[in-house]
N, C-alpha and C. Protein backbone atom coordinates (compact mmCIF):
# COMPACT_ATOMS: atom_id res chain seq x y z
N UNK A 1 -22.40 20.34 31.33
CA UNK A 1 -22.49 20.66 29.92
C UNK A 1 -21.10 20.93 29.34
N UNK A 2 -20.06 21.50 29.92
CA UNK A 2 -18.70 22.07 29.63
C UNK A 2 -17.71 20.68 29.36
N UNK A 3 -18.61 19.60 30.25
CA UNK A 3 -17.64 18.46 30.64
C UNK A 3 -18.18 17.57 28.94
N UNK A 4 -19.31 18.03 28.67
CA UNK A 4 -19.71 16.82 27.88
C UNK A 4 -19.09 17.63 26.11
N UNK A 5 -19.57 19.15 26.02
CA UNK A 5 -18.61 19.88 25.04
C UNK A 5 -17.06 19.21 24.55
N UNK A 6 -16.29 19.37 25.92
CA UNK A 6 -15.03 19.08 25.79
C UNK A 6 -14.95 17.19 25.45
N UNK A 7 -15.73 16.82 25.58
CA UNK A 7 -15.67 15.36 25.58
C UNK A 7 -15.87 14.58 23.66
N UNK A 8 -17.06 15.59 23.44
CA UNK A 8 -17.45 15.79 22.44
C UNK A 8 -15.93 16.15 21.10
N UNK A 9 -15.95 17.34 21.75
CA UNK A 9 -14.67 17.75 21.06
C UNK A 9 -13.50 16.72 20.67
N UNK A 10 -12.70 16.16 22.15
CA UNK A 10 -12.13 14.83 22.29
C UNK A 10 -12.18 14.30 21.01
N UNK A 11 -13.39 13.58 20.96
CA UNK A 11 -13.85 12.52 20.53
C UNK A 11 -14.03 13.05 18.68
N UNK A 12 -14.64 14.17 18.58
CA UNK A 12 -14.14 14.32 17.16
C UNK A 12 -12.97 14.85 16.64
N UNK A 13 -11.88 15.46 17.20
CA UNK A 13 -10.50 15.83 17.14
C UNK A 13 -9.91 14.18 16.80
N UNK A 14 -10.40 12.64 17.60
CA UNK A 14 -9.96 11.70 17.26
C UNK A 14 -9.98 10.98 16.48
N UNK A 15 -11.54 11.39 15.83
CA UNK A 15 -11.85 10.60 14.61
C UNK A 15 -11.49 10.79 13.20
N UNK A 16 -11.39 12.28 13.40
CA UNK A 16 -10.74 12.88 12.05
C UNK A 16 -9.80 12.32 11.23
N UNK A 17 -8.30 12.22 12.05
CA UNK A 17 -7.77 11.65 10.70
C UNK A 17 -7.97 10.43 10.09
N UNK A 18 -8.39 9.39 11.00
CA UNK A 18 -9.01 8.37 10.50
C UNK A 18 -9.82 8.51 9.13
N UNK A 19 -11.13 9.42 9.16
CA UNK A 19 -11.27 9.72 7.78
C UNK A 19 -10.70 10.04 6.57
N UNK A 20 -9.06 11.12 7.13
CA UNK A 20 -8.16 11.96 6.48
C UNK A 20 -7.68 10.65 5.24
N UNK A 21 -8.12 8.96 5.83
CA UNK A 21 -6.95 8.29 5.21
C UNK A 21 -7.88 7.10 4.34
N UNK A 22 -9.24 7.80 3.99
CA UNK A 22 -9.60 6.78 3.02
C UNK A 22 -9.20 6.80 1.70
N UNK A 23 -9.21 5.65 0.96
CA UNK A 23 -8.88 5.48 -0.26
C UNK A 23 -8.64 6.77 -1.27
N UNK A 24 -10.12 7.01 -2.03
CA UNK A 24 -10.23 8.67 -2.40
C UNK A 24 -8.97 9.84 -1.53
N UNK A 25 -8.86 9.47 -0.73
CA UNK A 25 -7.73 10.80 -0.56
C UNK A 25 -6.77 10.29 -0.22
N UNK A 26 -6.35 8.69 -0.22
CA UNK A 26 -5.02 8.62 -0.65
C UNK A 26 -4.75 9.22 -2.02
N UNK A 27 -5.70 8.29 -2.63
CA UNK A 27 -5.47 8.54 -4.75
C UNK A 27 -5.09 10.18 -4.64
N UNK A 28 -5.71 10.76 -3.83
CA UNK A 28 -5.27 11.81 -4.58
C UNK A 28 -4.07 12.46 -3.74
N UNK A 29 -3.38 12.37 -3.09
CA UNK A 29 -1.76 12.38 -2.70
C UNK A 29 -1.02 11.96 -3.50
N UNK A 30 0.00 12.67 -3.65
CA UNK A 30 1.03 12.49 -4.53
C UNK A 30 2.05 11.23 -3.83
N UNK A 31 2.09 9.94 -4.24
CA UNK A 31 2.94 9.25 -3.35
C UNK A 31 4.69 9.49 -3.55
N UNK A 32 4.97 9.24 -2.68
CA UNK A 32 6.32 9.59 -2.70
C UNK A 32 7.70 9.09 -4.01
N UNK A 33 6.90 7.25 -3.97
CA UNK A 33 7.74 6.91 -5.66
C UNK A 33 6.93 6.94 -6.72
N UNK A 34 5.97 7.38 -6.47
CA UNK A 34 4.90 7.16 -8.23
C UNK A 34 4.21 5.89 -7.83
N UNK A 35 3.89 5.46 -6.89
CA UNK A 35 3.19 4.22 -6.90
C UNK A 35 1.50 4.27 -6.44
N UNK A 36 0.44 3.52 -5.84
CA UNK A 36 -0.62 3.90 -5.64
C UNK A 36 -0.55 3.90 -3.65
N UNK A 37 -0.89 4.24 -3.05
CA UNK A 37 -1.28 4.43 -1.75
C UNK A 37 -2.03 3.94 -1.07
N UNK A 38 -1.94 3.19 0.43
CA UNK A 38 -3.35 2.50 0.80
C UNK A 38 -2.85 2.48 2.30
N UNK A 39 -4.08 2.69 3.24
CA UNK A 39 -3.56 2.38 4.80
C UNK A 39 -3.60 0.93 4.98
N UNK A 40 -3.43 0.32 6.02
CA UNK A 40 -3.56 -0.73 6.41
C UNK A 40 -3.03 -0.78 8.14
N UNK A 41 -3.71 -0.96 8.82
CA UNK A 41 -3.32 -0.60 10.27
C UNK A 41 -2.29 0.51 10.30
N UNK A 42 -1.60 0.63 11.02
CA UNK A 42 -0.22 1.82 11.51
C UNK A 42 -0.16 2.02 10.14
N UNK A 43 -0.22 1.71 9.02
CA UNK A 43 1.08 1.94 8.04
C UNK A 43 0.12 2.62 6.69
N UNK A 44 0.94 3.00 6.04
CA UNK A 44 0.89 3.47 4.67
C UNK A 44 1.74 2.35 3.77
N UNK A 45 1.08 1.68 2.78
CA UNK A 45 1.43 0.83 2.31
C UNK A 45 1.41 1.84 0.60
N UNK A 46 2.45 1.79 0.18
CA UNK A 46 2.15 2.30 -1.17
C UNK A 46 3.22 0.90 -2.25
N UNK A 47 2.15 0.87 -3.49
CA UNK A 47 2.60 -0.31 -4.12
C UNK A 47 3.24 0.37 -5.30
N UNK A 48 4.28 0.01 -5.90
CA UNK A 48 4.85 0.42 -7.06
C UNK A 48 5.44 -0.73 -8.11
N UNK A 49 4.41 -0.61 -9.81
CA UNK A 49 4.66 -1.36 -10.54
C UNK A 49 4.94 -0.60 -11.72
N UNK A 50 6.31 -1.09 -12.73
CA UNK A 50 6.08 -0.69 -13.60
C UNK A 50 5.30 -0.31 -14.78
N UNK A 51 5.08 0.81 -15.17
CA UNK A 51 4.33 0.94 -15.96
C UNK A 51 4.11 1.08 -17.59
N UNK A 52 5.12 0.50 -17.61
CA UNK A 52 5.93 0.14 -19.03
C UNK A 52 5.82 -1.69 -19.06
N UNK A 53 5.17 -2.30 -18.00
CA UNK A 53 5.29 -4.05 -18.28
C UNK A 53 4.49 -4.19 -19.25
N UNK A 54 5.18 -5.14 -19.88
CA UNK A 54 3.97 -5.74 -21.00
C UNK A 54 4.15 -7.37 -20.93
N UNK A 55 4.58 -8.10 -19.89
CA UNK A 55 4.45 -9.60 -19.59
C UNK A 55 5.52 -10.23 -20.16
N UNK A 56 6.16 -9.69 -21.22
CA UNK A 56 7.23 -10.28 -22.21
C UNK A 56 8.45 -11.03 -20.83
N UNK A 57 8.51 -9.97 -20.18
CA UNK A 57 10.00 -10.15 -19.13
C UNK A 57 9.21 -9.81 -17.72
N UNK A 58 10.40 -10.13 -16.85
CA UNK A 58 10.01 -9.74 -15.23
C UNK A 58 10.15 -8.40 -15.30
N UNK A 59 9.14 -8.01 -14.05
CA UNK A 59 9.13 -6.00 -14.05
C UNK A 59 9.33 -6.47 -12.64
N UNK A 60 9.58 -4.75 -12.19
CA UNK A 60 9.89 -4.93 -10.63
C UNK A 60 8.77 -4.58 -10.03
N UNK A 61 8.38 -5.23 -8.67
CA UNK A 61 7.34 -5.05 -7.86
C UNK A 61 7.68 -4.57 -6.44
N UNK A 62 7.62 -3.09 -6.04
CA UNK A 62 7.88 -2.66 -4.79
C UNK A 62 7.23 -2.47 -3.89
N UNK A 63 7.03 -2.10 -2.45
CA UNK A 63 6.51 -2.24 -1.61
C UNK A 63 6.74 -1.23 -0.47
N UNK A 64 6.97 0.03 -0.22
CA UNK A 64 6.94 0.95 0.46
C UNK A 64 6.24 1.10 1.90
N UNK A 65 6.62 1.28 2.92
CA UNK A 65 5.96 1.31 4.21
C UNK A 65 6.92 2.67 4.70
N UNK A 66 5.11 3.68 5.38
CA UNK A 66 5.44 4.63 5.84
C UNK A 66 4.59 4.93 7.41
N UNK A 67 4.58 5.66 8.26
CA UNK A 67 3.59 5.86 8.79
C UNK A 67 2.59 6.81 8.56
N UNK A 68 1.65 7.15 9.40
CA UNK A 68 0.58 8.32 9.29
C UNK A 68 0.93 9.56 8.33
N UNK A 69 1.94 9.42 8.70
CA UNK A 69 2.63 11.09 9.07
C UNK A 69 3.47 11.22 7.82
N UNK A 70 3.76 10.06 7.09
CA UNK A 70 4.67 9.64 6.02
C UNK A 70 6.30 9.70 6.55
N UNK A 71 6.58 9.19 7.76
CA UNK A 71 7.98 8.92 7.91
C UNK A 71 8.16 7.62 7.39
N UNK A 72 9.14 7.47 6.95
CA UNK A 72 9.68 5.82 6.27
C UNK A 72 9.93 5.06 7.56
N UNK A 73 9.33 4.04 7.64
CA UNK A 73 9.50 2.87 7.75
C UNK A 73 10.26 1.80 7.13
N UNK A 74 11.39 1.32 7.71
CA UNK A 74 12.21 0.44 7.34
C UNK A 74 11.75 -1.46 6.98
N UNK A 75 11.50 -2.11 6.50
CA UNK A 75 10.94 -3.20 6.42
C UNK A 75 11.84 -4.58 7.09
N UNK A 76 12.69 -4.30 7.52
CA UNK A 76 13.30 -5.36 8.26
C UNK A 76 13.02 -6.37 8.96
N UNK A 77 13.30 -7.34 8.92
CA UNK A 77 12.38 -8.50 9.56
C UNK A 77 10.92 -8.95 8.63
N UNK A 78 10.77 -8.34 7.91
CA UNK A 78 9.21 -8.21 6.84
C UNK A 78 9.34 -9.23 5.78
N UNK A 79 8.06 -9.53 5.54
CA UNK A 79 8.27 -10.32 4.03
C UNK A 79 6.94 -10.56 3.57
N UNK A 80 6.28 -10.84 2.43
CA UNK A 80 4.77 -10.61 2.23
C UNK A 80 5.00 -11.09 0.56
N UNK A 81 4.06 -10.89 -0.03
CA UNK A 81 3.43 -11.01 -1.22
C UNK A 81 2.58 -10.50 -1.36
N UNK A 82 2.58 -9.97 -3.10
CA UNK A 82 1.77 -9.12 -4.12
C UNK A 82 0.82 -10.22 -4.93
N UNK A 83 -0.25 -10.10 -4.77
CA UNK A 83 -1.09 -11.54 -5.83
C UNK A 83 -1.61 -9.58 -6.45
N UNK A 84 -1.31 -10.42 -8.17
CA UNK A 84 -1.77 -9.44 -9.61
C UNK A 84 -3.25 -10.37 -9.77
N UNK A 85 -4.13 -9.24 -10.17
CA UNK A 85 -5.13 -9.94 -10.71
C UNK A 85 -5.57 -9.05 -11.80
N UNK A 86 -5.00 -9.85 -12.85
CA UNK A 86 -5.85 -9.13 -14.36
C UNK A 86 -6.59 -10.14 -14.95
N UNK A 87 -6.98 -9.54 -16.27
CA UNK A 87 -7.62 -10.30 -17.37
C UNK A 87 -6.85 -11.66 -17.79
N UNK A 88 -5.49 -10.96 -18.08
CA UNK A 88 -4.81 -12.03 -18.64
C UNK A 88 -4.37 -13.31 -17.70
N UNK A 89 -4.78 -12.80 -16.20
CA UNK A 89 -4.90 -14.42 -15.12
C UNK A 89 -3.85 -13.32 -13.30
N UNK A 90 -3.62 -14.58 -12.84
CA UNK A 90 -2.96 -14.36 -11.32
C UNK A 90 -1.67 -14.77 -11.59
N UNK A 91 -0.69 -13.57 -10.81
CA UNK A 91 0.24 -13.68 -10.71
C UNK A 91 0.74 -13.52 -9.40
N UNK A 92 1.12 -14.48 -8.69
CA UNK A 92 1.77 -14.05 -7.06
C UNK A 92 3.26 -13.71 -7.08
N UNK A 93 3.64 -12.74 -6.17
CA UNK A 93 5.09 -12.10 -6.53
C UNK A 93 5.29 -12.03 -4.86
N UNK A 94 6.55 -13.19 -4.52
CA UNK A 94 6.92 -12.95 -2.83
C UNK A 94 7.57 -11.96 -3.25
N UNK A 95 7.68 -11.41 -1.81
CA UNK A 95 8.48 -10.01 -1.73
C UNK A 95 8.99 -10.06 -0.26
N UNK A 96 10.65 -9.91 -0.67
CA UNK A 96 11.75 -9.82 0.61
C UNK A 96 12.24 -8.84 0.89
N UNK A 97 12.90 -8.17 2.17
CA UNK A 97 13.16 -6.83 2.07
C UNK A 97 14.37 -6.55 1.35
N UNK A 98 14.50 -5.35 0.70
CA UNK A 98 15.80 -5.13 -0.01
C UNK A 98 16.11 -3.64 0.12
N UNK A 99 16.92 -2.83 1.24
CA UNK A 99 17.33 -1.96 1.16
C UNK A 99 15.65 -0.88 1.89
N UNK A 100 15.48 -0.13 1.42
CA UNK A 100 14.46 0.60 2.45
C UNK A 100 12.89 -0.04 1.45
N UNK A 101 13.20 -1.22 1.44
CA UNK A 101 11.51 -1.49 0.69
C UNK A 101 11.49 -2.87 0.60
N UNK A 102 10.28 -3.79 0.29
CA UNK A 102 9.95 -5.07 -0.14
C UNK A 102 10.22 -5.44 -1.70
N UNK A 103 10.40 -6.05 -1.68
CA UNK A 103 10.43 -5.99 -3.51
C UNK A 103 10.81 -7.84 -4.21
N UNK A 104 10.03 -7.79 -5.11
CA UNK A 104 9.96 -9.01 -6.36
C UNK A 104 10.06 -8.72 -7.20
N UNK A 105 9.82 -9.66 -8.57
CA UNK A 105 9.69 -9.50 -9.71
C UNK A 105 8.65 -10.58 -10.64
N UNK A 106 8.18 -10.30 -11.28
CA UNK A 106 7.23 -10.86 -12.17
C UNK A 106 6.56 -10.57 -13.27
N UNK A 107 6.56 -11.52 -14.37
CA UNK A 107 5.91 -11.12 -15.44
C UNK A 107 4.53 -10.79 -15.32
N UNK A 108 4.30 -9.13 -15.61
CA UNK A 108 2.73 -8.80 -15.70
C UNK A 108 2.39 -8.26 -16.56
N UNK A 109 1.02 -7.41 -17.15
CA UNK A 109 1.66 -6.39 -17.64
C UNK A 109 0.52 -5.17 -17.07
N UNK A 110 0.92 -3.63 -17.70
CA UNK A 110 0.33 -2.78 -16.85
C UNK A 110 -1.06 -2.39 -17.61
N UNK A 111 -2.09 -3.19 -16.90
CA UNK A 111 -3.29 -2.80 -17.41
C UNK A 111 -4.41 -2.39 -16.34
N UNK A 112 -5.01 -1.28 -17.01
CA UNK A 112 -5.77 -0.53 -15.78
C UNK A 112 -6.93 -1.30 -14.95
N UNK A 113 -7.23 -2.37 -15.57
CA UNK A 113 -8.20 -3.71 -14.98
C UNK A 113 -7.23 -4.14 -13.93
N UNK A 114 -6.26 -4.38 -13.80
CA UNK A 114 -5.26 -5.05 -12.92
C UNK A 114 -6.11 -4.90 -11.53
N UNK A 115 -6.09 -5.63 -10.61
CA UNK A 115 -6.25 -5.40 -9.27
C UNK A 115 -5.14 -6.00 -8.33
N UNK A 116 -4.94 -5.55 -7.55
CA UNK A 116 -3.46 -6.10 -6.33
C UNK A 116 -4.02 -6.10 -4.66
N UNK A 117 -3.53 -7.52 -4.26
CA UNK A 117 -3.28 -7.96 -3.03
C UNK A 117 -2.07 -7.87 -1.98
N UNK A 118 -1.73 -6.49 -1.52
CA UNK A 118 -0.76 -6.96 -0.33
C UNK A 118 -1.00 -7.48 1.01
N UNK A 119 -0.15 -8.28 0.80
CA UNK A 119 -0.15 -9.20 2.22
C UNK A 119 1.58 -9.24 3.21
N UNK A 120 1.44 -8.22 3.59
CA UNK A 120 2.78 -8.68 4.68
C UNK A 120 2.70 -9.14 6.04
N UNK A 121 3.83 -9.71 6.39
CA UNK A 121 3.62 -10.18 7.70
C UNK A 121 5.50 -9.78 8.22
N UNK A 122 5.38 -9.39 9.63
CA UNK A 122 6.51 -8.31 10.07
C UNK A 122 6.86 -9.09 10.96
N UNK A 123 8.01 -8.48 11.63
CA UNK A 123 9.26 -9.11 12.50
C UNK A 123 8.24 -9.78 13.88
N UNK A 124 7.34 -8.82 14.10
CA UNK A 124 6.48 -9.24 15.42
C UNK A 124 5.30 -10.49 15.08
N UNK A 125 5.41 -10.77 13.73
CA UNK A 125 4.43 -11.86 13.38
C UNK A 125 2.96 -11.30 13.59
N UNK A 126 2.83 -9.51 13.54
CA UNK A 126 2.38 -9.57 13.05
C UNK A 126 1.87 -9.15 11.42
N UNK A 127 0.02 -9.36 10.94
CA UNK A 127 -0.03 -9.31 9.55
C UNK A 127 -0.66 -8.34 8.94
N UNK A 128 -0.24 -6.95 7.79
CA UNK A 128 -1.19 -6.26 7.84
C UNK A 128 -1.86 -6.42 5.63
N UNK A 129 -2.89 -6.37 5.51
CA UNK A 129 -3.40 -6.55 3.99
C UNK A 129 -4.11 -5.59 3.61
N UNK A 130 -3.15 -5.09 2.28
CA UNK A 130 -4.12 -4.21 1.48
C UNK A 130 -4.27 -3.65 -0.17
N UNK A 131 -5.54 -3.75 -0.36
CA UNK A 131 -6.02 -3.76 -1.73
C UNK A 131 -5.63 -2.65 -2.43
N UNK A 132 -5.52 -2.84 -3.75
CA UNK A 132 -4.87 -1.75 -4.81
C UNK A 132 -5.59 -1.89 -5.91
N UNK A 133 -5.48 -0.67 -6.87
CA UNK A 133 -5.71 -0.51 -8.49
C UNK A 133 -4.65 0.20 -9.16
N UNK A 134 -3.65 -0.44 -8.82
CA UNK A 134 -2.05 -0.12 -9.30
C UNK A 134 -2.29 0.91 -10.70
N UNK A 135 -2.74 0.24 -11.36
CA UNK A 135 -3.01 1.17 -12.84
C UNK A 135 -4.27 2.03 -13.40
N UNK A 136 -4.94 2.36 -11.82
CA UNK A 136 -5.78 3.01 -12.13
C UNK A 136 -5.73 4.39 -13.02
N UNK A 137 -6.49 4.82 -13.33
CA UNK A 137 -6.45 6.09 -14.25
C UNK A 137 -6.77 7.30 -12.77
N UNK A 138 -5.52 8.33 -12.85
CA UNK A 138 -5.59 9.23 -11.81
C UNK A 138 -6.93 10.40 -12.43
């Protein structure tokens, strides 16, 4: 019985943070640049779009990688794309590494319908993807 307690225990001590990291409690973490938050295997993927675009000109599109724990992750060797999906249509934005992040540019603009696709793929080939509501209402 002591063996199956402790086993028990184990086993929910492991599952926990896994829950710690659904959607709902990313949103509500404060991300580190103002952007929205999302896991995706190992990583913390947080997306950052301006929120001042209005489609006229290119805005910048960033790409943040952290772990669990929120240590930065460097993107080196990385490269991926942002597909925008609003009303006003699709916009795909590659993104190369630049300095401690991914980043493009593209005409969008910031509307709370918007939905976002990250897709990176890393030095080891391999790929991790994840969904956003960049302009959601907090």
């Amino acid at each position: 019985m002591k063996r199956f307690l402790l086993t028990l225990a184990a086993a929910l001590a492991a599952a926990t943070p896994a829950l710690a990291h659904d959607d709902a409690t990313l949103d509500a973490m404060q991300a580190p640049h103002g952007g929205q938050l999302r896991m995706a295997g190992a990583y913390h993927i947080e997306l950052v779009l301006a929120r001042d675009a209005r489609g006229g000109k290119p805005a910048p599109v960033k790409v943040y990688l952290s772990d669990h724990g929120g240590g930065k992750i460097a993107p080196a060797g990385a490269s991926g794309s942002v597909v925008l999906l609003a009303p006003a249509g699709k916009v795909t934005v590659p993104l190369a590494a630049a300095g401690d992040r991914l980043e493009g540019t593209a005409a969008y603009t910031a509307d709370p319908a918007t939905k976002a696709l990250v897709s990176l793929r890393f030095a080891d080939g391999k790929t991790e993807t994840a969904r956003f509501e960049p302009f959601k209402p907090r």
